[in-house]
N, C-alpha and C. Protein backbone atom coordinates (compact mmCIF):
# COMPACT_ATOMS: atom_id res chain seq x y z
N UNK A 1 0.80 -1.17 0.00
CA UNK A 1 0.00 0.00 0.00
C UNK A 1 0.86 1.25 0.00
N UNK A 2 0.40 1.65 -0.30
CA UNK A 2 1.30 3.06 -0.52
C UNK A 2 0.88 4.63 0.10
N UNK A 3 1.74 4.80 1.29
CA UNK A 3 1.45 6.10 2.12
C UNK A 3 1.80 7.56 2.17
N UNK A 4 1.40 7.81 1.93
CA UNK A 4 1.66 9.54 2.19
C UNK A 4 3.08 10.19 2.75
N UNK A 5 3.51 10.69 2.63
CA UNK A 5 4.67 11.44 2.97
C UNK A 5 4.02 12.51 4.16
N UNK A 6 4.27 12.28 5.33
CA UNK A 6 4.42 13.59 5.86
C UNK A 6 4.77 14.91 6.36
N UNK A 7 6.06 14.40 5.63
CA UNK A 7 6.96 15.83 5.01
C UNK A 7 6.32 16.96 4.81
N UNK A 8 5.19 17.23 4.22
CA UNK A 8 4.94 17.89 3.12
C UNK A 8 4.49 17.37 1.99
N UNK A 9 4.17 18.63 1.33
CA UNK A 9 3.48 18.16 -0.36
C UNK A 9 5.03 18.11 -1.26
N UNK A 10 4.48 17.11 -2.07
CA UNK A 10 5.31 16.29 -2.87
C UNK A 10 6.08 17.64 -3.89
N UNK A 11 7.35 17.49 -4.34
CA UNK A 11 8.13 18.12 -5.19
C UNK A 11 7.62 18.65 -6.18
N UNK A 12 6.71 18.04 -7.04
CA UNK A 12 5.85 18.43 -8.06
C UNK A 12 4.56 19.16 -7.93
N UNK A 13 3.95 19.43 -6.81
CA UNK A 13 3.56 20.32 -6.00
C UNK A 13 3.21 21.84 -5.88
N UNK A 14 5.05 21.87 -5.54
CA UNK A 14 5.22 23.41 -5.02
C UNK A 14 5.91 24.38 -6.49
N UNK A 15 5.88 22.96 -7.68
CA UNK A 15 6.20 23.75 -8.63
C UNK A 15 5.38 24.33 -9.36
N UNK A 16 4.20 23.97 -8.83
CA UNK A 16 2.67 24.57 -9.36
C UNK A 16 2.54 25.97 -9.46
N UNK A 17 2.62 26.52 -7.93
CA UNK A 17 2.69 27.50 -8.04
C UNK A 17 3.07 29.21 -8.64
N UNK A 18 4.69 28.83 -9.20
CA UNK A 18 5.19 29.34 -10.03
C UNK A 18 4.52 29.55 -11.63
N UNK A 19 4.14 28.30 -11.96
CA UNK A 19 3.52 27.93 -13.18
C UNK A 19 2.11 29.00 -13.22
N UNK A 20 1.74 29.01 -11.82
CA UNK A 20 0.04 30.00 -12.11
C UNK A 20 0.53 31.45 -12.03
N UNK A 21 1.40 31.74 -11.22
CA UNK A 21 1.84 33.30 -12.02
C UNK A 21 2.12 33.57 -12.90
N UNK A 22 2.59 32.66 -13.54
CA UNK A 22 3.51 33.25 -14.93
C UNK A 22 2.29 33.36 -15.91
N UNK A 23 0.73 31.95 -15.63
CA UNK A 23 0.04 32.01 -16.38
C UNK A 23 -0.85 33.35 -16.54
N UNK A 24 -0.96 33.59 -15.06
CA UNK A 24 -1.86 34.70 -14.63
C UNK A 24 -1.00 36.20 -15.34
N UNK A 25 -0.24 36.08 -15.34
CA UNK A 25 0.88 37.50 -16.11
C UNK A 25 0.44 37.81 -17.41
N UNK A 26 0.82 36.68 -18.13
CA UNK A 26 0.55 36.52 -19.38
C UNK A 26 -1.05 36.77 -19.73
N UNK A 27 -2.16 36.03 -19.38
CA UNK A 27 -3.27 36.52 -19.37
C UNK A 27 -3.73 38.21 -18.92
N UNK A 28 -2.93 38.59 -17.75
CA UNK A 28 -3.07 40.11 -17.59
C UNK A 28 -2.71 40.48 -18.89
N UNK A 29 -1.48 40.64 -19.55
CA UNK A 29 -1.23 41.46 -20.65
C UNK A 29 -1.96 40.79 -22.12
N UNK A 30 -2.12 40.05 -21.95
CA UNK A 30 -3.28 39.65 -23.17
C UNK A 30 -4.15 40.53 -23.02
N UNK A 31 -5.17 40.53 -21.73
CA UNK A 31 -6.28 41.26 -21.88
C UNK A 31 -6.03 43.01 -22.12
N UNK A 32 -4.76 43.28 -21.14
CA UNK A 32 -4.27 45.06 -21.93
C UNK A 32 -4.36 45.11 -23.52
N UNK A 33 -3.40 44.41 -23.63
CA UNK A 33 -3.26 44.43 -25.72
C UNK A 33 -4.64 44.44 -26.25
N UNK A 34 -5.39 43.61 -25.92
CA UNK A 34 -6.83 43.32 -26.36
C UNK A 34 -7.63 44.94 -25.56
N UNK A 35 -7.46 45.31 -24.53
CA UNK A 35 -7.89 46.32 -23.96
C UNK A 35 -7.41 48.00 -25.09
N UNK A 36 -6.20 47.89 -25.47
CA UNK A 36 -5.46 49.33 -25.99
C UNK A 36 -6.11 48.94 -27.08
N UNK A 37 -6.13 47.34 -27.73
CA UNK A 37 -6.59 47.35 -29.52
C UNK A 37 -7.88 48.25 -29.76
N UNK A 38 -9.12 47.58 -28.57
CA UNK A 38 -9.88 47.83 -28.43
C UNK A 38 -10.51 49.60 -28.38
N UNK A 39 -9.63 50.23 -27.48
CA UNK A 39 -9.40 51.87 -27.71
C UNK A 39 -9.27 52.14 -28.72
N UNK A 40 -7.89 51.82 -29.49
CA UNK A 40 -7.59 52.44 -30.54
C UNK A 40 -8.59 52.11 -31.65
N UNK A 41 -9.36 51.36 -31.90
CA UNK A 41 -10.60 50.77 -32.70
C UNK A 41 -11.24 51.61 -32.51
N UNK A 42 -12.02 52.21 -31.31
CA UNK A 42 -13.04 52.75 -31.31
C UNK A 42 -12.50 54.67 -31.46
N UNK A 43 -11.29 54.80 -31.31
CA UNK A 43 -10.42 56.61 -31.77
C UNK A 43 -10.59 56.04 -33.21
N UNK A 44 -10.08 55.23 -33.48
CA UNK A 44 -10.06 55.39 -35.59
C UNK A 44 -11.67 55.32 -35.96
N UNK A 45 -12.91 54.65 -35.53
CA UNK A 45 -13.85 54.73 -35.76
C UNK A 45 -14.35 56.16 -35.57
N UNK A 46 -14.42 56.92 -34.79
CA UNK A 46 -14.38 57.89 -34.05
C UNK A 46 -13.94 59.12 -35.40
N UNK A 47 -12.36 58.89 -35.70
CA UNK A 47 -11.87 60.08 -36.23
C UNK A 47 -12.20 59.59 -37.67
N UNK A 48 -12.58 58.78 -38.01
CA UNK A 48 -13.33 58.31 -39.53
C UNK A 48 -14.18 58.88 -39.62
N UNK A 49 -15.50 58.79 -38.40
CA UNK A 49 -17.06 59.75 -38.53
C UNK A 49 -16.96 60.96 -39.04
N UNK A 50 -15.74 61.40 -38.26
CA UNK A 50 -15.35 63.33 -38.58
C UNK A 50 -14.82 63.05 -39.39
N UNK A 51 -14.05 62.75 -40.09
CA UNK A 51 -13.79 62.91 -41.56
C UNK A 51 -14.54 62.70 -42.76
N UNK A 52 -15.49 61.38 -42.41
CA UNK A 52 -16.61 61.07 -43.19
C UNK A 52 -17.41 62.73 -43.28
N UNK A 53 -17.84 63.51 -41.96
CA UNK A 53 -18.60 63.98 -42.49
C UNK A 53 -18.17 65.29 -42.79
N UNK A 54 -16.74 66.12 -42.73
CA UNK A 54 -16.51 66.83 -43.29
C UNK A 54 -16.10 66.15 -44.75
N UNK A 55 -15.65 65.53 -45.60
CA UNK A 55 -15.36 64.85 -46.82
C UNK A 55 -17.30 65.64 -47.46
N UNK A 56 -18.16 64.98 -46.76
CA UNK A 56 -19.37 65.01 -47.03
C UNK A 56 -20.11 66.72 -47.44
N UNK A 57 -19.10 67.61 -46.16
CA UNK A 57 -19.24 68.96 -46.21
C UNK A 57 -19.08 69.14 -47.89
N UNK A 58 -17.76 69.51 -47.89
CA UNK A 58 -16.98 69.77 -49.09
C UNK A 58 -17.41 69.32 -50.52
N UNK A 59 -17.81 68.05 -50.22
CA UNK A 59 -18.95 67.78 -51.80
C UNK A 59 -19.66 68.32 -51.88
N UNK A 60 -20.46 68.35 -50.72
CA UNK A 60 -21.94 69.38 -51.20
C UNK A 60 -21.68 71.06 -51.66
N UNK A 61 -20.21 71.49 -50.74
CA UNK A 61 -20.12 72.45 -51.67
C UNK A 61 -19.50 72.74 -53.10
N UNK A 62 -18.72 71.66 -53.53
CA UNK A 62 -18.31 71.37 -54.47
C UNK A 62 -19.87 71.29 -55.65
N UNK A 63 -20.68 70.46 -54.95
CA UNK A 63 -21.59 70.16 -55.93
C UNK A 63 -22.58 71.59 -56.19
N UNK A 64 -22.81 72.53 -55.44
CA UNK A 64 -23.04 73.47 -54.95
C UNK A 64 -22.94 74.60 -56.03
N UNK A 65 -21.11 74.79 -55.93
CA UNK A 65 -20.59 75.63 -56.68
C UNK A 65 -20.58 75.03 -58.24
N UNK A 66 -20.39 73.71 -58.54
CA UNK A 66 -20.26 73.53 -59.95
C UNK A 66 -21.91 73.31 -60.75
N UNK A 67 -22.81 73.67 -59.69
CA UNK A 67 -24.35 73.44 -60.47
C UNK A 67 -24.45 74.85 -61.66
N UNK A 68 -24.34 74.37 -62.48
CA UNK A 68 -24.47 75.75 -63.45
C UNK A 68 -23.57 76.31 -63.43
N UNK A 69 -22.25 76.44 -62.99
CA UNK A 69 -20.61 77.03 -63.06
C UNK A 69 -20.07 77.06 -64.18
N UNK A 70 -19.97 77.54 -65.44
CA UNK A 70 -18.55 77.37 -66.09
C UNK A 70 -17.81 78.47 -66.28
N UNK A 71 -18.15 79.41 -65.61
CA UNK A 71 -17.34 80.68 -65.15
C UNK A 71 -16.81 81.70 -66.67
N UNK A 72 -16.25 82.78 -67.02
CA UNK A 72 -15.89 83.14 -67.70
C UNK A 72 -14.58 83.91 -68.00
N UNK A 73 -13.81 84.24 -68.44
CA UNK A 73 -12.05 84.74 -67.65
C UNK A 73 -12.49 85.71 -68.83
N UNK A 74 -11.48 86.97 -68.20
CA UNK A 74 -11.26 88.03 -69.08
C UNK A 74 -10.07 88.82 -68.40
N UNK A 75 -9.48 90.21 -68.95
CA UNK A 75 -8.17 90.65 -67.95
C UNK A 75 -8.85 91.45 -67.64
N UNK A 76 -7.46 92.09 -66.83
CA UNK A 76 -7.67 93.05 -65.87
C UNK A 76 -7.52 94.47 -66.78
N UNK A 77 -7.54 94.45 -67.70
CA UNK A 77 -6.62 95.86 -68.80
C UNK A 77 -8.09 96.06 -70.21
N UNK A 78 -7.55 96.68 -70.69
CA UNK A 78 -8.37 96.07 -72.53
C UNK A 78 -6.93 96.18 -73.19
N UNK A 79 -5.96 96.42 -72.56
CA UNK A 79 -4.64 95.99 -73.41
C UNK A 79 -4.49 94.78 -73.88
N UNK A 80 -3.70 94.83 -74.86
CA UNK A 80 -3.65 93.07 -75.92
C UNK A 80 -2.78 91.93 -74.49
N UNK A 81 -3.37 92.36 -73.28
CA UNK A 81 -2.45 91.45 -71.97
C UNK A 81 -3.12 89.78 -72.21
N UNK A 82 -2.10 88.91 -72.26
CA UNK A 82 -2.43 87.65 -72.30
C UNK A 82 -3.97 87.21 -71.40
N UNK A 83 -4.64 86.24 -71.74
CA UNK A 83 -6.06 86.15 -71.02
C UNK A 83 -6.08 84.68 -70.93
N UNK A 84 -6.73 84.08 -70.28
CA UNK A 84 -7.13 82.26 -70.04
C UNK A 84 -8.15 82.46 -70.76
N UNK A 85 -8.25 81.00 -71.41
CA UNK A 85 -9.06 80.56 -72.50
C UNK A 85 -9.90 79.90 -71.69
N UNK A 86 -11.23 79.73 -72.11
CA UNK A 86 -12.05 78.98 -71.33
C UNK A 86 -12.10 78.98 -70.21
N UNK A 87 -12.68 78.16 -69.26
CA UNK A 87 -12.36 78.04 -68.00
C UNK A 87 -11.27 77.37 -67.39
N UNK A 88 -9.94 77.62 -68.15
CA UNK A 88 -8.82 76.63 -68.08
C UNK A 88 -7.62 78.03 -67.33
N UNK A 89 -7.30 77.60 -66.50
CA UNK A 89 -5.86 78.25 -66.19
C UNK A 89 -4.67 77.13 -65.51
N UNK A 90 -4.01 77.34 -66.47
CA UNK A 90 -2.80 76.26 -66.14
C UNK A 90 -1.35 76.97 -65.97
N UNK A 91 -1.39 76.80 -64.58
CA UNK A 91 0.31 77.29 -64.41
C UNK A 91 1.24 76.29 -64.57
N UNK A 92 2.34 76.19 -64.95
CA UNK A 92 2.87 77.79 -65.27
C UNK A 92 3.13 78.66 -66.07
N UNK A 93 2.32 78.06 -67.27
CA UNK A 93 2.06 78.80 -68.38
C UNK A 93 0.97 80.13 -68.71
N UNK A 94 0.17 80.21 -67.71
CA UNK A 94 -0.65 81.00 -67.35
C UNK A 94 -0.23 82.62 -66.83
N UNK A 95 -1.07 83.51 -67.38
CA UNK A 95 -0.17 84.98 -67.04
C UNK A 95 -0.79 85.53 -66.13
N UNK A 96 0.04 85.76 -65.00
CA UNK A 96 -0.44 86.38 -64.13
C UNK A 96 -1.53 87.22 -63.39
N UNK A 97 -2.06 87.38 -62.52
CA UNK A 97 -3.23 88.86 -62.82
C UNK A 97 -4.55 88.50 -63.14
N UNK A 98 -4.09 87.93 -64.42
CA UNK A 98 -5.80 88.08 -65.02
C UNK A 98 -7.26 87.60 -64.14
N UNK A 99 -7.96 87.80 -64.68
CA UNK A 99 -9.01 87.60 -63.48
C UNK A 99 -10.17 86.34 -64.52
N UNK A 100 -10.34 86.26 -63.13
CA UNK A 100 -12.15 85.11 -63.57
C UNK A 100 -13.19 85.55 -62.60
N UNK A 101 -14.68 85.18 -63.28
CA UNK A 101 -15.31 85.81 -62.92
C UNK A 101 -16.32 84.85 -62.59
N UNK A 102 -16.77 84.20 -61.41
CA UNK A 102 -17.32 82.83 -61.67
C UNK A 102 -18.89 83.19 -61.80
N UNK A 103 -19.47 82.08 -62.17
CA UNK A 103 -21.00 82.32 -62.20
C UNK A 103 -21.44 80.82 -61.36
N UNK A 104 -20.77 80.91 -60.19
CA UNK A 104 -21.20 80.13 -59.13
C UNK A 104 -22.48 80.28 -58.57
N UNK A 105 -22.18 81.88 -58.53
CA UNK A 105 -23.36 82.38 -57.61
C UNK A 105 -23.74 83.88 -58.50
N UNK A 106 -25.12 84.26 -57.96
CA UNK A 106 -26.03 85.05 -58.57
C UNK A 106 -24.75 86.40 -58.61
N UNK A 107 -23.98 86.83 -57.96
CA UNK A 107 -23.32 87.65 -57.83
C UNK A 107 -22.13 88.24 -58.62
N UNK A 108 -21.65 86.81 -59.45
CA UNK A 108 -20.73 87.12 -59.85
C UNK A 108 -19.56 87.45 -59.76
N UNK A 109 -18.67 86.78 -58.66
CA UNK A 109 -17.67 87.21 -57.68
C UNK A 109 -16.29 86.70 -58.76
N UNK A 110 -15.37 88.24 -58.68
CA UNK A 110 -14.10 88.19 -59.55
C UNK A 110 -13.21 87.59 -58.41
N UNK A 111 -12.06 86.97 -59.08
CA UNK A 111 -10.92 86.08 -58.63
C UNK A 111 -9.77 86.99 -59.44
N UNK A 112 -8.79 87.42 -58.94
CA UNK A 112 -7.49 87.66 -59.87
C UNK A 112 -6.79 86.18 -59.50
N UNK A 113 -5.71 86.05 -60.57
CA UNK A 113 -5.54 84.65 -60.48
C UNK A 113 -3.76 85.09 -60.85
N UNK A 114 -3.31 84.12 -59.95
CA UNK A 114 -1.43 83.62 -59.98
C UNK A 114 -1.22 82.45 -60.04
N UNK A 115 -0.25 82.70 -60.03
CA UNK A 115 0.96 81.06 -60.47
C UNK A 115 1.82 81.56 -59.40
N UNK A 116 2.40 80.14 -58.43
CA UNK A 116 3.54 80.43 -57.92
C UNK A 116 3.56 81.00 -56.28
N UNK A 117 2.23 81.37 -55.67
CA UNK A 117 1.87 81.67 -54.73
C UNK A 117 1.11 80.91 -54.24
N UNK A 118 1.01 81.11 -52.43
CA UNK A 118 -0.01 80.35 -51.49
C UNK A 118 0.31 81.38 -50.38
N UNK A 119 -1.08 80.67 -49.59
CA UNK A 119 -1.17 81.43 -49.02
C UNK A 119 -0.87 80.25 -47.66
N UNK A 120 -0.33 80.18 -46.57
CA UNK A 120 -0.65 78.89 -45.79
C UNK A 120 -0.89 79.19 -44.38
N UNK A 121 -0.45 78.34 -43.08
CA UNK A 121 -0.50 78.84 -41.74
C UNK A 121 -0.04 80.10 -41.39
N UNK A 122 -0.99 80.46 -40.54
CA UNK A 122 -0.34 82.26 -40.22
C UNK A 122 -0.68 83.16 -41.48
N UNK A 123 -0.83 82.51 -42.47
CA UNK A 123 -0.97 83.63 -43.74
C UNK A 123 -2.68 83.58 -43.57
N UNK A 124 -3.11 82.96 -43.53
CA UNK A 124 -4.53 82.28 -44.06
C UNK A 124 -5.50 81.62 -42.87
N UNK A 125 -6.87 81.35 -43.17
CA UNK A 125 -7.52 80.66 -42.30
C UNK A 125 -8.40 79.52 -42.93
N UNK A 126 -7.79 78.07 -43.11
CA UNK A 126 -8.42 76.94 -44.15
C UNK A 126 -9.82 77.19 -43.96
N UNK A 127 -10.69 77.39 -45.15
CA UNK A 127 -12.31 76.42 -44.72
C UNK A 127 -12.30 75.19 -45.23
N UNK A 128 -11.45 74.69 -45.90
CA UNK A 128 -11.86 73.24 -46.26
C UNK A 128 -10.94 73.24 -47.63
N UNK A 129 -11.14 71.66 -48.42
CA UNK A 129 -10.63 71.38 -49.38
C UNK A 129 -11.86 70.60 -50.43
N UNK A 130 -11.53 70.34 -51.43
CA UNK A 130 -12.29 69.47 -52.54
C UNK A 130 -11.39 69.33 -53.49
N UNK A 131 -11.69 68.09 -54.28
CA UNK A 131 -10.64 67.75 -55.71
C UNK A 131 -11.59 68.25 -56.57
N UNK A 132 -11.06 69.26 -57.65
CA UNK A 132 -11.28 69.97 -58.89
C UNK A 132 -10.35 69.46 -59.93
N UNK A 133 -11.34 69.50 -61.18
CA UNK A 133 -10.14 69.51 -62.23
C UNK A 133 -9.25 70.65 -62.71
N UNK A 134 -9.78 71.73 -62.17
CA UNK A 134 -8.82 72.97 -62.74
C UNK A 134 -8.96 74.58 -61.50
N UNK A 135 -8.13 74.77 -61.61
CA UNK A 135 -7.94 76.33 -60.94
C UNK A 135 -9.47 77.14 -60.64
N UNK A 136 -10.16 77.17 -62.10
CA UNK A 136 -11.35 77.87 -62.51
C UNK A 136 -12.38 77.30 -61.53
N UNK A 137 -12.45 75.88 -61.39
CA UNK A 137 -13.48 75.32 -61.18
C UNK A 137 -13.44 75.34 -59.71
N UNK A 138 -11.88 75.44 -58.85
CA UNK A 138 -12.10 75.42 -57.81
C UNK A 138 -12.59 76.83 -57.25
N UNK A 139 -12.31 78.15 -57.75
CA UNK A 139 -12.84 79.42 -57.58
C UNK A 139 -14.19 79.35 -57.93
N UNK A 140 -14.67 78.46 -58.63
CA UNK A 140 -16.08 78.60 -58.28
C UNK A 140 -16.70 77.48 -57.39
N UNK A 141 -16.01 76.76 -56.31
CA UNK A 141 -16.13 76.39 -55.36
C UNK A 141 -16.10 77.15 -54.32
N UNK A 142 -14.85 78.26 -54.19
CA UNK A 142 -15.00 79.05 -52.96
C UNK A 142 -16.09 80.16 -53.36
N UNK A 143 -16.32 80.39 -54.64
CA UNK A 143 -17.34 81.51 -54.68
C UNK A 143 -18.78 81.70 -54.28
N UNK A 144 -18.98 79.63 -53.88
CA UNK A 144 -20.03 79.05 -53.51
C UNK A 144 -19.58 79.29 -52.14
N UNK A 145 -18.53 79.33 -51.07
CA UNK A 145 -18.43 78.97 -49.94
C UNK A 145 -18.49 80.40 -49.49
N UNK A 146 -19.17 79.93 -48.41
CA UNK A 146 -19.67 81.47 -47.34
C UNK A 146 -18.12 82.06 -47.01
N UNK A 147 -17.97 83.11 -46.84
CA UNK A 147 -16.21 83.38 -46.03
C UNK A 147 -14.88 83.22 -46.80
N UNK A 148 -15.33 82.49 -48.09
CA UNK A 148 -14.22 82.29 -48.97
C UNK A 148 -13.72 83.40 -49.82
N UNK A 149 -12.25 84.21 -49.31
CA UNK A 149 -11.83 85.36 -50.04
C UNK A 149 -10.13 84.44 -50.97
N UNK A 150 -10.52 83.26 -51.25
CA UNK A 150 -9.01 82.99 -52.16
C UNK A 150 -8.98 81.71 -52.02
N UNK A 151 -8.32 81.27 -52.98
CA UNK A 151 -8.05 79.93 -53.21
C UNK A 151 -7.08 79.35 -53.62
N UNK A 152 -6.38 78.38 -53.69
CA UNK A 152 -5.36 77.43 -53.82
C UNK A 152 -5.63 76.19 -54.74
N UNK A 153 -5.20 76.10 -56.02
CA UNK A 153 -4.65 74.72 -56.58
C UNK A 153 -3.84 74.12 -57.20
N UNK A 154 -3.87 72.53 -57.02
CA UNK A 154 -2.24 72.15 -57.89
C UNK A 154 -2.75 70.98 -57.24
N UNK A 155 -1.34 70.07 -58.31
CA UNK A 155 -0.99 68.87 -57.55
C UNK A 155 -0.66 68.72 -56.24
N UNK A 156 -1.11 67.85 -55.62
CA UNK A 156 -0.49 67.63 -54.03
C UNK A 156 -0.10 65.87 -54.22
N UNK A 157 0.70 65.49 -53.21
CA UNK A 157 0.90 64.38 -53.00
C UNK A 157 0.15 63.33 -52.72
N UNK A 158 -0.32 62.32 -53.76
CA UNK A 158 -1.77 61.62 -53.27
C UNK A 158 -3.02 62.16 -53.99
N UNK A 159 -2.74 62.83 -55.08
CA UNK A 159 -4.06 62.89 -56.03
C UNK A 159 -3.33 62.25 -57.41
N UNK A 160 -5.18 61.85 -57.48
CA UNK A 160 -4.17 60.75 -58.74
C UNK A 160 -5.96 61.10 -59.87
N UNK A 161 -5.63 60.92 -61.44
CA UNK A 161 -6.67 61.40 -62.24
C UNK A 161 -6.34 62.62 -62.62
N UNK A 162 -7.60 62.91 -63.26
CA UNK A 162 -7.80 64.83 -63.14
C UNK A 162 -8.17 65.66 -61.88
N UNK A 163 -8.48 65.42 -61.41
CA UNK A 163 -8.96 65.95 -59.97
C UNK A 163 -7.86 66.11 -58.73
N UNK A 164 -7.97 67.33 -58.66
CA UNK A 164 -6.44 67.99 -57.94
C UNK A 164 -7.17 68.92 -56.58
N UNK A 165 -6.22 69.02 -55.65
CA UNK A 165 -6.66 69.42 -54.27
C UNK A 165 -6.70 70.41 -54.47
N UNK A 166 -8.24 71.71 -54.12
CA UNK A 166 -8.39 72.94 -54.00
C UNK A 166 -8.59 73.18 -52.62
N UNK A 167 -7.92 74.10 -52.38
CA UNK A 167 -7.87 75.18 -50.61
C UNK A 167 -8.81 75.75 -50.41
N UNK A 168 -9.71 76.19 -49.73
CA UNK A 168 -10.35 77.25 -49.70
C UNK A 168 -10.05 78.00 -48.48
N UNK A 169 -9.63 79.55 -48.77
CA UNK A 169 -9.36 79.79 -47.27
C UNK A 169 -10.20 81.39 -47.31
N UNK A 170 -9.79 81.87 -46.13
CA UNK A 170 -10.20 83.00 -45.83
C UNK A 170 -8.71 83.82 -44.78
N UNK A 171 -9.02 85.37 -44.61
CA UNK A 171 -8.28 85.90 -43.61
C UNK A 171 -7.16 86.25 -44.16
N UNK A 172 -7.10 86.18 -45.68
CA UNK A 172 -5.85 86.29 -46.24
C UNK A 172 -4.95 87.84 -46.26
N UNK A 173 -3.59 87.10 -45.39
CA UNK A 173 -3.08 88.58 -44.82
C UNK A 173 -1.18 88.45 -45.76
N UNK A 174 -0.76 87.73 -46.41
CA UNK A 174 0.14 87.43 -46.99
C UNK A 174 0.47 86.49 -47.37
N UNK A 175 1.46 86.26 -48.83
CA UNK A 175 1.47 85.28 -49.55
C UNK A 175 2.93 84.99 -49.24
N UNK A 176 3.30 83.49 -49.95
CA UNK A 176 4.74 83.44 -49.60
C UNK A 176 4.51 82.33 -51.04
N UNK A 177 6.22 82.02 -51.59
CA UNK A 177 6.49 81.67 -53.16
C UNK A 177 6.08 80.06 -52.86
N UNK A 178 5.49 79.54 -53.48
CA UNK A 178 5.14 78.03 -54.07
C UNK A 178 5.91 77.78 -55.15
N UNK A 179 5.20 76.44 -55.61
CA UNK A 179 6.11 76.00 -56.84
C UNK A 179 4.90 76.32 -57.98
N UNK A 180 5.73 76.76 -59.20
CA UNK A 180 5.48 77.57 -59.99
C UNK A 180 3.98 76.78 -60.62
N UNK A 181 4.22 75.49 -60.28
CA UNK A 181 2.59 74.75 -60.94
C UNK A 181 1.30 75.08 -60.35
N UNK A 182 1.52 75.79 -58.90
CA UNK A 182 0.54 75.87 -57.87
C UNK A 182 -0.47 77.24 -58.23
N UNK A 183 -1.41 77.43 -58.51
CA UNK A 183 -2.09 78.49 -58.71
C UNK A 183 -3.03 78.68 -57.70
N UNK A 184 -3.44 80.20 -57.61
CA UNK A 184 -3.69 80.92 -56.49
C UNK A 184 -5.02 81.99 -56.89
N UNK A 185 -6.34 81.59 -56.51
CA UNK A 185 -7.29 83.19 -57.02
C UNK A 185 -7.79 83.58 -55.91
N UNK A 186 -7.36 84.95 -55.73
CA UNK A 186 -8.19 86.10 -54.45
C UNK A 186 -9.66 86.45 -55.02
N UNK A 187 -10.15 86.63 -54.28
CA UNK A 187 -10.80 87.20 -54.40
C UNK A 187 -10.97 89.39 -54.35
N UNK A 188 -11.40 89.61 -55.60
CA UNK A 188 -11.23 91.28 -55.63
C UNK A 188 -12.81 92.12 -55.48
N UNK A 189 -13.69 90.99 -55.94
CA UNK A 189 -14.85 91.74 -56.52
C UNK A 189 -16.10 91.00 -56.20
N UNK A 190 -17.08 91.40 -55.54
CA UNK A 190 -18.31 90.40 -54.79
C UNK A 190 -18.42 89.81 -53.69
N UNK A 191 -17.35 90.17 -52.97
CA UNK A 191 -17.29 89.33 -51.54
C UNK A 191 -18.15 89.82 -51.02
């Protein structure tokens, strides 16, 4: 028959113990990782909504400004001064100055238009962005937007197609040099 030790509990035993902390450790930081994933899931859900619904802003004014838009360009002179054709201004081939005149809105609000300028932090106050196919089209986006005295377009990093990132800002208190593809329309007339 076989008896008990009364020593104590057997060698294999007291090595138990060790074994349930280490298990219990490991399960603590499982459930953190699973705890932070869980946070950070619900901040990216979170900062998706707000982006979803400004993205959502910006179309509607996009769609807004281009209902009936195709704007008309003429200069600033009746001198033989270079003028944009159509509703097309492409820097940096585009001459300086000249103005557009959008028919966004009942008003008719003039843009003088550059190459080569922006306006950015400290210069400016963003209202938002939208992809346009051209300079023209985005001035008659801000001409649709309440507060919008100037605008910004060009390639940016991450547009891909015809459709290129337009600025819309306001507060505009100075410009500083861009790259010469980047075009720029203030607003002069209808604000």
């Amino acid at each position: 028959m076989y008896k008990e030790s009364e020593s104590g509990p057997s060698p294999g035993a007291a090595s138990g113990a060790p074994s349930l902390r280490i298990k219990r450790s490991v399960a603590l930081a499982v459930a953190l990782v699973a705890g932070l994933l869980l946070i950070a899931v619900i901040g990216l859900a979170a900062g998706l909504g707000v982006s979803q619904r400004n993205l959502h802003q910006a179309q509607d004014d996009l769609a807004s400004a281009l209902g009936g838009a195709a704007g008309t360009a003429t200069t600033t002179s009746p001198t033989a001064a270079p003028t944009a054709t159509g509703a097309t201004f492409a820097c940096p081939n585009a001459s300086n100055g000249t103005m557009y005149t959008s028919s966004a809105t009942s008003g008719g609000k003039q843009f003088q238009r550059f190459c080569g300028i922006d306006f950015g932090p400290g210069e400016s106050t963003d209202l938002g962005s939208v992809k346009t196919d051209s300079l023209d089209t985005c001035l008659d986006a801000c001409a649709a937007r309440e507060k919008c005295t100037g605008a910004g377009w060009g390639v940016i990093s991450g547009d891909t197609g015809n459709l290129h990132s337009c600025w819309m800002k306001t507060n505009l208190t100075h410009s500083h040099k861009a790259t010469a593809e980047w075009g720029f329309g203030k607003l002069v007339q209808g604000g």
